[in-house]
PDB file of N, CA and C in Angstrom:
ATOM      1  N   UNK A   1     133.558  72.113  94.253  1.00  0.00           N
ATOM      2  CA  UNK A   1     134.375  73.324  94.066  1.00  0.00           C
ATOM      3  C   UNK A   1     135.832  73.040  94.414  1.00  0.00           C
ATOM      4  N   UNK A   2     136.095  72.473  95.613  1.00  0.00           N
ATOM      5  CA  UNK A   2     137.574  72.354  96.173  1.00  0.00           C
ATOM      6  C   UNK A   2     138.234  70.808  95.001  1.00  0.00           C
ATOM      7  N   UNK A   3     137.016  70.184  94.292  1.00  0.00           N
ATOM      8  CA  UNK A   3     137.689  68.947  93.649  1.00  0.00           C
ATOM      9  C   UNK A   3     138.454  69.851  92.117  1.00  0.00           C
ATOM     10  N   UNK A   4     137.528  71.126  91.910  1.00  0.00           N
ATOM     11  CA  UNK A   4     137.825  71.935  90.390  1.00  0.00           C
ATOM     12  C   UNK A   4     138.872  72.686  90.742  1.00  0.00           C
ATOM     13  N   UNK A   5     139.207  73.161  92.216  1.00  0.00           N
ATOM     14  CA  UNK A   5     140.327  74.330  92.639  1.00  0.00           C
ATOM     15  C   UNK A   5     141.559  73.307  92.326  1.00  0.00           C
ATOM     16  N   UNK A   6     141.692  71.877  92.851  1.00  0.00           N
ATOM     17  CA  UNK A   6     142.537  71.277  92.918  1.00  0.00           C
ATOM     18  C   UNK A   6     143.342  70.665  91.595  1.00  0.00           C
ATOM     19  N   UNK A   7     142.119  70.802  91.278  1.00  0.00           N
ATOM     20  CA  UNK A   7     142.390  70.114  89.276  1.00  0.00           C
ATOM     21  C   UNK A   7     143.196  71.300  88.434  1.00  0.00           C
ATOM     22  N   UNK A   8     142.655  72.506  88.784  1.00  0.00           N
ATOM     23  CA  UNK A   8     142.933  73.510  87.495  1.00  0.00           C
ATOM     24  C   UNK A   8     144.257  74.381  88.446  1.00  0.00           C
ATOM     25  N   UNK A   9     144.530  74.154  89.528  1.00  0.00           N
ATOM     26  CA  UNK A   9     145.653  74.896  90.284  1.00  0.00           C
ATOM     27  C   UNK A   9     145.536  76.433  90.626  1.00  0.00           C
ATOM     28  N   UNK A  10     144.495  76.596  90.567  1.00  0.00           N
ATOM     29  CA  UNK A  10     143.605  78.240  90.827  1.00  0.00           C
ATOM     30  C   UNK A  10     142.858  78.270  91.074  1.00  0.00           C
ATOM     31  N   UNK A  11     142.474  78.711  92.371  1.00  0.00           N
ATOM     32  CA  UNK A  11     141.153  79.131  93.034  1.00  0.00           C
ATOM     33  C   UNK A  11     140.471  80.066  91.852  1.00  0.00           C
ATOM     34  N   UNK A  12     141.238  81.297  91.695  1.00  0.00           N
ATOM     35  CA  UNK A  12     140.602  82.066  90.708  1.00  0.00           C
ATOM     36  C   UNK A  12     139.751  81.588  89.276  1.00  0.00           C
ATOM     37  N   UNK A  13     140.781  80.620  88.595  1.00  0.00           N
ATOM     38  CA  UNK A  13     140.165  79.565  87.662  1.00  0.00           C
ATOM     39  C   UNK A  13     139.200  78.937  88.239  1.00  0.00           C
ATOM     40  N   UNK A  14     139.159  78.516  89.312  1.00  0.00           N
ATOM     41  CA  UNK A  14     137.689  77.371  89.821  1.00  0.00           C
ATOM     42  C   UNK A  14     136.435  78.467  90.370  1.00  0.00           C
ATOM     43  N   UNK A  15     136.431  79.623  90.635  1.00  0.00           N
ATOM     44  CA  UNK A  15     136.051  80.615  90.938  1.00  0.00           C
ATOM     45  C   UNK A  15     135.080  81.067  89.606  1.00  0.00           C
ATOM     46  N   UNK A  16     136.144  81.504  88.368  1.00  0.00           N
ATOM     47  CA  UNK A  16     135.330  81.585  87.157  1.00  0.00           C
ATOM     48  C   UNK A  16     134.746  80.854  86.821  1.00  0.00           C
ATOM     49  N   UNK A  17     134.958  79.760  86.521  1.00  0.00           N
ATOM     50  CA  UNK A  17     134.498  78.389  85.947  1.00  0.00           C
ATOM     51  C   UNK A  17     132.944  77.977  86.409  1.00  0.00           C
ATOM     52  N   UNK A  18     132.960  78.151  88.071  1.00  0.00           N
ATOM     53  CA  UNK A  18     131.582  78.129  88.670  1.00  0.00           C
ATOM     54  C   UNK A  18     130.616  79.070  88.474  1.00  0.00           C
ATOM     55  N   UNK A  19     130.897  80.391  88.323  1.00  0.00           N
ATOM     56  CA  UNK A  19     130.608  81.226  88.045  1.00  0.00           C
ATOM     57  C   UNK A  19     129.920  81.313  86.723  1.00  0.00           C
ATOM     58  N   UNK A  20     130.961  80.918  85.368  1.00  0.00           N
ATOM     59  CA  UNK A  20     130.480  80.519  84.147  1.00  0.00           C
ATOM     60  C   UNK A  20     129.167  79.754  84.454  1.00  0.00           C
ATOM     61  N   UNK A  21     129.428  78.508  85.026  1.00  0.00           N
ATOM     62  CA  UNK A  21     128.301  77.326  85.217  1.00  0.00           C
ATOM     63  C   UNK A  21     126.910  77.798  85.996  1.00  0.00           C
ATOM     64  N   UNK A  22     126.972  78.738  86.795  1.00  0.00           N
ATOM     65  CA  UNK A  22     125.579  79.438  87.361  1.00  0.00           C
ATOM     66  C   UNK A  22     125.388  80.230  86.516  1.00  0.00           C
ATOM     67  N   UNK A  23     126.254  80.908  85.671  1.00  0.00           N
ATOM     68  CA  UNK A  23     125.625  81.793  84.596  1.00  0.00           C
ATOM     69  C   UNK A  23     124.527  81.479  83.312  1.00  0.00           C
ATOM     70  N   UNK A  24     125.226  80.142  83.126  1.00  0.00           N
ATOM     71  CA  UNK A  24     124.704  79.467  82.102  1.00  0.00           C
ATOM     72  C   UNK A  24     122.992  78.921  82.689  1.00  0.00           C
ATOM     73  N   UNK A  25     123.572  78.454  83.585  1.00  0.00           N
ATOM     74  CA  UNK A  25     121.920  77.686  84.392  1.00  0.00           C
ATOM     75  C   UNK A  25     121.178  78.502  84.665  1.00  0.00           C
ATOM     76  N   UNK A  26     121.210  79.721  85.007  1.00  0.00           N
ATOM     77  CA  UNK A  26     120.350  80.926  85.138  1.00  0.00           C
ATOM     78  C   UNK A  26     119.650  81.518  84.011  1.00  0.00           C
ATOM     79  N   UNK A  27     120.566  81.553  82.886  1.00  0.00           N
ATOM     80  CA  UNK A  27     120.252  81.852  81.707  1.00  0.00           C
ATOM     81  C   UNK A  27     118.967  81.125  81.064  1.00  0.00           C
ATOM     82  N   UNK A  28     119.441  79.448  81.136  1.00  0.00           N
ATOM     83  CA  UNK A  28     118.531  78.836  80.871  1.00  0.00           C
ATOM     84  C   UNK A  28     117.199  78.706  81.307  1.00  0.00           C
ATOM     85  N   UNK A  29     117.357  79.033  82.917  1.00  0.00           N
ATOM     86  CA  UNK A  29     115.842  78.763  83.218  1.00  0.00           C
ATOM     87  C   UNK A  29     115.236  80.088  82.795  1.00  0.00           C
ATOM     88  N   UNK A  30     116.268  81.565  82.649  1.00  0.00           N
ATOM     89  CA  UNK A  30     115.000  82.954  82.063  1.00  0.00           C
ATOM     90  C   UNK A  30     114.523  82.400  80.670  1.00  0.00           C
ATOM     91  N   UNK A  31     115.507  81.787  80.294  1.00  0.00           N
ATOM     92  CA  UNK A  31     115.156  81.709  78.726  1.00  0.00           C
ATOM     93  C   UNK A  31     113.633  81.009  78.865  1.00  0.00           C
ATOM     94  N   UNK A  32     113.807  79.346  79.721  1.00  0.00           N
ATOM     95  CA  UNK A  32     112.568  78.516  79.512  1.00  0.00           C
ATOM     96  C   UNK A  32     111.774  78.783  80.601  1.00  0.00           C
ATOM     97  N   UNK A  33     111.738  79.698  81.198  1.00  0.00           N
ATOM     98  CA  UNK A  33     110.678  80.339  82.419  1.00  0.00           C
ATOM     99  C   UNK A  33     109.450  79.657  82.044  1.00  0.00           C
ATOM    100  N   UNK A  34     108.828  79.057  81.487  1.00  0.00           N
ATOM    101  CA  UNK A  34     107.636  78.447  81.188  1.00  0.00           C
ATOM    102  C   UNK A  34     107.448  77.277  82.003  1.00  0.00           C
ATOM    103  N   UNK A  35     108.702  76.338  81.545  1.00  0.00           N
ATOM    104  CA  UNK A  35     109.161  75.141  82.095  1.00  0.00           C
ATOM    105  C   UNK A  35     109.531  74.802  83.735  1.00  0.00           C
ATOM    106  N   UNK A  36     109.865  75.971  83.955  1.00  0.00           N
ATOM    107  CA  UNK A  36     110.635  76.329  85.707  1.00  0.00           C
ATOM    108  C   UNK A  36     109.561  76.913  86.798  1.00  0.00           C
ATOM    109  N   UNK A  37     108.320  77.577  85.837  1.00  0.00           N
ATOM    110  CA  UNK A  37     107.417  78.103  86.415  1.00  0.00           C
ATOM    111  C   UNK A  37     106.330  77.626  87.460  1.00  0.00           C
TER     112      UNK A  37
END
């Protein structure tokens, strides 16, 4: 997190960004709940 805050010059940007990235991974495992189960 503090290596993405430093890169993009915004906490807020590294904030979303992670955010995006748990969104996505969450998504995936409801989607393949079979697989995760």
């Amino acid at each position: 997190y503090t290596a993405l805050a430093a890169r993009s010059g915004s906490k807020k940007l590294a904030i979303i960004a992670v955010a995006r990235k748990l969104l996505v991974v969450l998504n995936a495992i409801i989607r393949d709940k079979t697989a995760f189960a």
